[in-house]
Protein backbone atom coordinates (compact mmCIF):
# COMPACT_ATOMS: atom_id res chain seq x y z
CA UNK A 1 0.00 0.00 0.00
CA UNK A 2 2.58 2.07 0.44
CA UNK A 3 5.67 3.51 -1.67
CA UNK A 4 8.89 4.35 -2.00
CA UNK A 5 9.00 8.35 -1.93
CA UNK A 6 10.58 8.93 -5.41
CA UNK A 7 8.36 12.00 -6.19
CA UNK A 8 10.94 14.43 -6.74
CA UNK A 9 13.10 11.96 -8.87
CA UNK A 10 10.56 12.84 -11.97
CA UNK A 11 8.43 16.06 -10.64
CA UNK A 12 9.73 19.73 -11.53
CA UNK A 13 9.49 21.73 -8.03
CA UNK A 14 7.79 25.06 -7.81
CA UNK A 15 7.84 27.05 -5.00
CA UNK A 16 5.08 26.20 -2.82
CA UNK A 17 3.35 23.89 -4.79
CA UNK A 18 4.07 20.72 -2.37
CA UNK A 19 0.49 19.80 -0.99
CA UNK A 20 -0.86 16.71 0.45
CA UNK A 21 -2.23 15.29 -2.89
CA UNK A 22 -2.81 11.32 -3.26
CA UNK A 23 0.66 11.34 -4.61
CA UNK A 24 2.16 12.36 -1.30
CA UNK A 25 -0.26 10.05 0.74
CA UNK A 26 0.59 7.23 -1.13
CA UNK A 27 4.78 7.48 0.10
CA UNK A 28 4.18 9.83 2.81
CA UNK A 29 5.23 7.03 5.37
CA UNK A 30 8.67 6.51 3.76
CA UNK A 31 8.88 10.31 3.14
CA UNK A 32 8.46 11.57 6.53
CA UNK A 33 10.72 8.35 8.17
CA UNK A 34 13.51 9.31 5.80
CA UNK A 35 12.54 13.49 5.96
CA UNK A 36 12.05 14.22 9.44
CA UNK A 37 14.69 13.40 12.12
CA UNK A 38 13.38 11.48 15.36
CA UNK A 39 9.62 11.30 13.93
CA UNK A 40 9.64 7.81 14.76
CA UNK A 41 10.34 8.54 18.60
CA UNK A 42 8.03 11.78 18.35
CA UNK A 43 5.32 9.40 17.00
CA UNK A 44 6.27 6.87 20.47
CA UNK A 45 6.40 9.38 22.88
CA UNK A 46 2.91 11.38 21.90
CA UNK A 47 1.30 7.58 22.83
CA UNK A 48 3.63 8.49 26.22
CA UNK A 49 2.05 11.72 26.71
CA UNK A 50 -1.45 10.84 26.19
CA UNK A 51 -0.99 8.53 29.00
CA UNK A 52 -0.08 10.54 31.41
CA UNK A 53 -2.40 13.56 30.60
CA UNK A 54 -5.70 12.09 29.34
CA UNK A 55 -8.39 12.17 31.55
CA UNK A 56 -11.59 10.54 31.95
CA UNK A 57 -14.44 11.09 29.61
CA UNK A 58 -12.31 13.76 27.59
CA UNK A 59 -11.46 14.37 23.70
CA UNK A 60 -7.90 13.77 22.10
CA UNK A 61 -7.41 15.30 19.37
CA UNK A 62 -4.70 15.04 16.55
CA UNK A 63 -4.49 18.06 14.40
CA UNK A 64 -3.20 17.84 11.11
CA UNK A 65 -3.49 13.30 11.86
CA UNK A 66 -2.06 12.52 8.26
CA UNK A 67 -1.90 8.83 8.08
CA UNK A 68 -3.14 8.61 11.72
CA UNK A 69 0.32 7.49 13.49
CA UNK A 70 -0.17 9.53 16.40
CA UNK A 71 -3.73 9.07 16.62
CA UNK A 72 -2.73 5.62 16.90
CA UNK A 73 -0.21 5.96 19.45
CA UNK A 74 -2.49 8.36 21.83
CA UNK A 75 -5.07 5.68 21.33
CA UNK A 76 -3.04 3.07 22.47
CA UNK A 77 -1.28 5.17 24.93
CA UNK A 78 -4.52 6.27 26.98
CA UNK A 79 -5.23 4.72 30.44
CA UNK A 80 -8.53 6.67 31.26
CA UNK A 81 -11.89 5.47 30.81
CA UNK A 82 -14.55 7.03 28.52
CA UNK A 83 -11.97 8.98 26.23
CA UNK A 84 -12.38 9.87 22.22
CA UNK A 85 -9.70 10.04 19.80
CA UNK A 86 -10.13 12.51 16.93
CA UNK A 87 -7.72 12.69 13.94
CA UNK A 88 -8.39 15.35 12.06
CA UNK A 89 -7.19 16.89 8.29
CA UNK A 90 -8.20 18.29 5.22
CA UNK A 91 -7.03 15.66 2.70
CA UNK A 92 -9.31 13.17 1.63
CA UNK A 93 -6.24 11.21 0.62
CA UNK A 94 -4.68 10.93 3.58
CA UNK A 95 -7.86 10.30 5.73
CA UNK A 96 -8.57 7.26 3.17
CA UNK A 97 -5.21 5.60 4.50
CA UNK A 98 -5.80 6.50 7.49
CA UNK A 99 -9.26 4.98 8.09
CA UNK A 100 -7.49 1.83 5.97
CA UNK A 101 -5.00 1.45 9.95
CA UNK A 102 -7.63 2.41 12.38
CA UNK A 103 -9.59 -0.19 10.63
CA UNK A 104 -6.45 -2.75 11.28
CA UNK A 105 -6.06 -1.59 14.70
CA UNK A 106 -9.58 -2.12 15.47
CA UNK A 107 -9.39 -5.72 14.17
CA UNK A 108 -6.25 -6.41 16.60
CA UNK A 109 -7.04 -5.44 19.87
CA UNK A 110 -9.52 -7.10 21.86
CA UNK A 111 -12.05 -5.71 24.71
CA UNK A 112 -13.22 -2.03 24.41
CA UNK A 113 -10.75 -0.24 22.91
CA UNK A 114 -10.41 3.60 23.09
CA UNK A 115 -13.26 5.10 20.36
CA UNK A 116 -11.37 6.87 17.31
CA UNK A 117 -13.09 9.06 14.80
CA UNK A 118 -11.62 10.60 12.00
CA UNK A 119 -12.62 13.96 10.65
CA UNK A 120 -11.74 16.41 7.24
CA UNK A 121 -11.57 19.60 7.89
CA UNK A 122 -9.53 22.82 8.67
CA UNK A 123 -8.45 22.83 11.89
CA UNK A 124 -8.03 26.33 11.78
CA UNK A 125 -12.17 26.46 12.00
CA UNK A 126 -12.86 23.06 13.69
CA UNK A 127 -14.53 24.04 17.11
CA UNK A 128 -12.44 22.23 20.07
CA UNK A 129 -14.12 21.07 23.53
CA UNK A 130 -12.90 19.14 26.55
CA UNK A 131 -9.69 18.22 25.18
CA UNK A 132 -7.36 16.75 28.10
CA UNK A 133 -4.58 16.30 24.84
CA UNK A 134 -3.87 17.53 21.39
CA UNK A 135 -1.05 16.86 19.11
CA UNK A 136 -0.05 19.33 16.52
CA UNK A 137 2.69 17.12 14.82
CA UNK A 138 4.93 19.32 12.01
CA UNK A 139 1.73 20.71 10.99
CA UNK A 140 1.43 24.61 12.60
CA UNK A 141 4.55 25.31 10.36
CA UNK A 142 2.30 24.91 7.21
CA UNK A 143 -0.48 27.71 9.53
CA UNK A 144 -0.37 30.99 8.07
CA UNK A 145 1.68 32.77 10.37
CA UNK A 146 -1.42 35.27 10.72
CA UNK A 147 -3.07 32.41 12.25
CA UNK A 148 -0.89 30.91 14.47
CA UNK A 149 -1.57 32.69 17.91
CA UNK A 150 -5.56 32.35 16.91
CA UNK A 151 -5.36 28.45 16.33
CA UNK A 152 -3.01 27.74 19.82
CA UNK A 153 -5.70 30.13 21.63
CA UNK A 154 -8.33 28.28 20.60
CA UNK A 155 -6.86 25.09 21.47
CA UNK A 156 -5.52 26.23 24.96
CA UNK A 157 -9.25 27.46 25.60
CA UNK A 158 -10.77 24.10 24.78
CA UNK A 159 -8.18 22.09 27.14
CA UNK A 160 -9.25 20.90 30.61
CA UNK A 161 -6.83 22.74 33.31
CA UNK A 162 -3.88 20.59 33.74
CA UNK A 163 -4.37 19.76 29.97
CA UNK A 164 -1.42 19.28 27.23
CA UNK A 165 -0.23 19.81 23.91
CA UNK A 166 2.29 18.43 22.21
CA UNK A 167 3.58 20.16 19.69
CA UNK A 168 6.47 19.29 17.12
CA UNK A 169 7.95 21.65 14.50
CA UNK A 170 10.53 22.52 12.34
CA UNK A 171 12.61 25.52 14.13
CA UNK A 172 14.94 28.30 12.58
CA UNK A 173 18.01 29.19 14.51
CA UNK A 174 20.27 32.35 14.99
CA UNK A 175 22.50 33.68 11.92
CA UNK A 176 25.51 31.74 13.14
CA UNK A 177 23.76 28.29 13.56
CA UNK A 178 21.28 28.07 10.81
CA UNK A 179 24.05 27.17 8.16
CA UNK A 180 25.50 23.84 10.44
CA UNK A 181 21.34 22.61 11.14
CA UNK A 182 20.89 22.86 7.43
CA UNK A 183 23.69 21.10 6.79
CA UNK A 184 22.71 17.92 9.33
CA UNK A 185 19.62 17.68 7.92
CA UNK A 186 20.22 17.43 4.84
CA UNK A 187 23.06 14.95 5.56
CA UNK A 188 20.08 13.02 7.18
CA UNK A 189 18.18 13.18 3.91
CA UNK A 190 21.46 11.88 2.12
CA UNK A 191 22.30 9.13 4.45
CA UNK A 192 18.24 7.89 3.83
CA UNK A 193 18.90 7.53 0.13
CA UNK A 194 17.88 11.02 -1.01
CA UNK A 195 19.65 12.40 -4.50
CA UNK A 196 21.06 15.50 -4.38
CA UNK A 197 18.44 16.94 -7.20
CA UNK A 198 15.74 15.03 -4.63
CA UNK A 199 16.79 17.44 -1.89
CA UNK A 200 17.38 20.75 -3.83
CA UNK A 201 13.53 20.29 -5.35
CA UNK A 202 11.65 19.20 -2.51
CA UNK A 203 13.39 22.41 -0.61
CA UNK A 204 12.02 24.42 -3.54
CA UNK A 205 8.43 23.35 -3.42
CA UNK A 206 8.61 24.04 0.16
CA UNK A 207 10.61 26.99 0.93
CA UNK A 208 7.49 29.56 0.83
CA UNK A 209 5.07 26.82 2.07
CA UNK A 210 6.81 26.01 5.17
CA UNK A 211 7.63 28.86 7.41
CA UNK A 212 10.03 27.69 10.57
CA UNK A 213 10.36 29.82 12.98
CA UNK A 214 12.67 30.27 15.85
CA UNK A 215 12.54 28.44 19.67
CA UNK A 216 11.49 31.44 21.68
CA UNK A 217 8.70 32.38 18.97
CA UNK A 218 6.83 29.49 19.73
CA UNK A 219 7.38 29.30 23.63
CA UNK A 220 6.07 32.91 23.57
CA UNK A 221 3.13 32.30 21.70
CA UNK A 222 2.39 29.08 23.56
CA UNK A 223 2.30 31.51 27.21
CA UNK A 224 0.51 33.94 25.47
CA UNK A 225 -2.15 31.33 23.91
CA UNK A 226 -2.62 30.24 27.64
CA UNK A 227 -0.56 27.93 28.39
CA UNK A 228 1.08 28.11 31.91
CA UNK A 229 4.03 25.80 31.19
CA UNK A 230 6.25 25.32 28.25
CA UNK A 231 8.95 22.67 27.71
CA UNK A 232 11.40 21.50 25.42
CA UNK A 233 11.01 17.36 25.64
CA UNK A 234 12.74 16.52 22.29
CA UNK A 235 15.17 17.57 19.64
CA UNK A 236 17.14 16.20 17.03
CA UNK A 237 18.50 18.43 14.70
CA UNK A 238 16.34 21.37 13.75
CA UNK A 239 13.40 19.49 14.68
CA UNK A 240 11.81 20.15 18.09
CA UNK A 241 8.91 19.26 19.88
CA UNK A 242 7.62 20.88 22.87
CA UNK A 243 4.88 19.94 25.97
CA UNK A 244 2.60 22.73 26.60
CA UNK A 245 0.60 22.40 29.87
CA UNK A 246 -2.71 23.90 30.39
């Protein structure tokens, strides 16, 4: 079912015209493993932090679900009783996949396992309630940066006190330390079987589509969104994930 990510082997790049098409569902497992440093233990420990955070009868939500791989892990991670896991995006494509593993997951576990529901549509309109977690995986870097502040309020508001979010992005860095992350990560790509002309076009479809930005920018924003605690849990390379606590 799914691909080796070749896409940029054969496609011309344009800037910003990467999008979450069926052509990027279809490899977007092998893209993202061989793309984004530490996803795999990002994916692990959101199942980690669901545990510890969810509470009784509440809503988990992942924003921006993709294939569902955190869903799945928050799902599996939960210990309370009466909780709801919601995967949400706006690509038909990758919602199709995704049902495609809940549906597998549902088939192996036995008992009452933790309801998951799947949803399309913008999280930057999707009205949040009684959320004890929500994961926003790699995806508020793709928010307009307009809308950033509006869609972490909103979230913050709709989390129960004592509440978290986990949060993963890809960060900037000062003038003197941006050149060496660059260069890691793209020795990452190269080490995962990534062509030179791979990496150079890929970075061109993306460069105005996905807007880093640096650490303190999004602890900031976090406090000011209304979250009362903000830390740094994980980072490897220029990819960082943070635990904001309600």
């Amino acid at each position: 079912m799914n691909e080796r990510d070749d896409l940029y082997q054969t496609r011309e790049a344009h800037s910003a015209d990467f999008r979450f098409d069926d052509a990027v569902a279809r490899v977007f497992p092998d893209m993202i493993k061989r793309s984004v440093p530490g996803y795999a233990e990002t994916v692990a420990m959101s199942g980690i932090i669901a545990g510890r955070y969810a509470r009784d009868n509440t809503r988990l939500y992942d924003l921006g679900c993709s294939l569902g791989a955190v869903t799945l892990a928050m799902r599996h991670g939960v210990r309370a009783r009466g909780c709801q896991v919601i995967g949400v995006d706006n690509s038909a494509s990758m919602l199709e996949r995704a049902a495609h593993y809940i549906a597998l997951d549902d088939h192996s576990l036995a008992g009452d396992p933790v309801a998951v529901e799947l949803l399309q549509a913008d999280i930057c309109s999707l009205t949040l309630d009684n959320a004890s977690v929500t994961a926003l995986n790699y995806v508020l870097q793709f928010i307009v940066l307009d809308q950033r502040l509006e869609l972490l309020t909103r979230i913050a508001e709709a989390t129960i006190p004592g509440g978290a979010l986990i949060l993963s992005e890809k960060i900037s860095f000062e003038v003197a330390e941006q050149p060496l992350q660059d260069a890691l990560h793209w020795d990452f790509k190269r080490a995962n079987g990534y062509s030179e002309m791979e990496i150079a076009r890929k970075r061109t479809a993306i460069e105005d589509y996905l807007i880093p930005e640096r650490e303190e920018v999004h602890r900031q924003r976090l406090l000011a969104a209304g979250f009362s605690q903000v830390i740094r849990w994980y980072q490897c390379f220029n990819f960082v994930s943070f635990l904001a606590i309600r």
